[in-house]
Protein backbone atom coordinates (compact mmCIF):
# COMPACT_ATOMS: atom_id res chain seq x y z
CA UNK A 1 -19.95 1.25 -28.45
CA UNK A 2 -17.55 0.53 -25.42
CA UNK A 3 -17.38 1.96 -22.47
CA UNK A 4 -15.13 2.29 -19.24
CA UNK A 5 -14.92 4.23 -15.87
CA UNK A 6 -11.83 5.75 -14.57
CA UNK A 7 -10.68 6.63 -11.49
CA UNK A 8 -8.07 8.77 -11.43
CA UNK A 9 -5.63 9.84 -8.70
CA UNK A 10 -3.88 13.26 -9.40
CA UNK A 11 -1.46 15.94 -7.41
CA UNK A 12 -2.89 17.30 -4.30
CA UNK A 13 -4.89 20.93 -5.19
CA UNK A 14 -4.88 20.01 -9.00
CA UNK A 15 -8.37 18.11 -9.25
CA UNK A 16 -10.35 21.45 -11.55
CA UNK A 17 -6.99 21.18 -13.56
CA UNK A 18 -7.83 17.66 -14.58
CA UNK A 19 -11.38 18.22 -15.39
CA UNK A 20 -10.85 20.68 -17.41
CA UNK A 21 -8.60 18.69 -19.06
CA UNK A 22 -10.61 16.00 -19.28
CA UNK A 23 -13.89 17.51 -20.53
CA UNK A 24 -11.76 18.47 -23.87
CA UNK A 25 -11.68 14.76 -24.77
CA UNK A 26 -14.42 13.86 -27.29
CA UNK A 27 -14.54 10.30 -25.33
CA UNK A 28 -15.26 11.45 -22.18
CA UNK A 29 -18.80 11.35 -21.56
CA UNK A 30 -19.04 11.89 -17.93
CA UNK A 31 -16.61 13.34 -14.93
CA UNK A 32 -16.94 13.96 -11.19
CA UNK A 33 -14.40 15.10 -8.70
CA UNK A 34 -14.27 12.71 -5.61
CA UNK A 35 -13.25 12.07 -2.44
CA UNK A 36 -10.78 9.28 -1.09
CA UNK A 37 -7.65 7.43 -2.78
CA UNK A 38 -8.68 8.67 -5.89
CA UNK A 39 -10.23 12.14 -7.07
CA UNK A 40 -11.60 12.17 -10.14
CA UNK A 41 -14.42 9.36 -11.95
CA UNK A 42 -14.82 9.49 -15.78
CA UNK A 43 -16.95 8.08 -17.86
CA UNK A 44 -15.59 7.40 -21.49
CA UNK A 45 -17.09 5.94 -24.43
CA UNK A 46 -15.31 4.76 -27.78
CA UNK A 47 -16.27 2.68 -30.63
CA UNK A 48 -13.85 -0.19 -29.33
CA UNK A 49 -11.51 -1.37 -26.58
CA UNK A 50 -8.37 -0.72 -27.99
CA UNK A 51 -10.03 2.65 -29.04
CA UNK A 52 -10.43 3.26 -25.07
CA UNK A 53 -6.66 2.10 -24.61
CA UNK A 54 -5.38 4.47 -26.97
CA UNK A 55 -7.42 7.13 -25.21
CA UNK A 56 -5.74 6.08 -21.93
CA UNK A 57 -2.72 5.95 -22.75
CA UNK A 58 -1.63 8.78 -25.57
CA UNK A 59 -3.73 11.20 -23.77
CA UNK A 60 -5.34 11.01 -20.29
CA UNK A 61 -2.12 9.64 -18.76
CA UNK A 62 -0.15 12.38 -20.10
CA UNK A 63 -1.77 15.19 -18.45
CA UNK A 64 0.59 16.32 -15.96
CA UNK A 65 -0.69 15.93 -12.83
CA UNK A 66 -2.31 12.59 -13.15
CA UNK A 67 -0.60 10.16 -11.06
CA UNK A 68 -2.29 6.81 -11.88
CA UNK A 69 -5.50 5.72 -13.41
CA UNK A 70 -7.67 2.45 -12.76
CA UNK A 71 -9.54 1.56 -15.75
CA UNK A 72 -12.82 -0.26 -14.63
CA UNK A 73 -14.37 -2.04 -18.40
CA UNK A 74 -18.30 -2.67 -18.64
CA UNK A 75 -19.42 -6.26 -19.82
């Protein structure tokens, strides 16, 4: 099993949007609004990296107000 942290930076005011978004991924194990550059911190968990990427990129990027993501990967 593989797992990475995300921070994610997202509109101003739109931070329950994204949650809620996020908590109807299967790989997301974990999430917690934040404070600072970036407001949001998930937790996700796949059976491989490019598993993870896929994740990323076909559907936590596309939600709408997400402006960026930083993908942090365990050892």
């Amino acid at each position: 099993m593989k797992e990475a942290f995300l921070l994610i930076n997202c509109e101003n005011g739109c931070e329950d949007m994204v949650v809620d978004e996020l908590s109807k991924l299967e790989e997301v194990r974990e999430i917690q609004k934040i404070m600072g550059v970036y407001d949001v911190i998930a937790k996700l968990e796949a059976d491989s990296e490019n598993d993870i990427r896929k994740t990323i990129s076909d559907k936590i990027r596309k939600i709408y107000p997400v402006n960026s993501v930083l993908t942090l990967d365990t050892l």
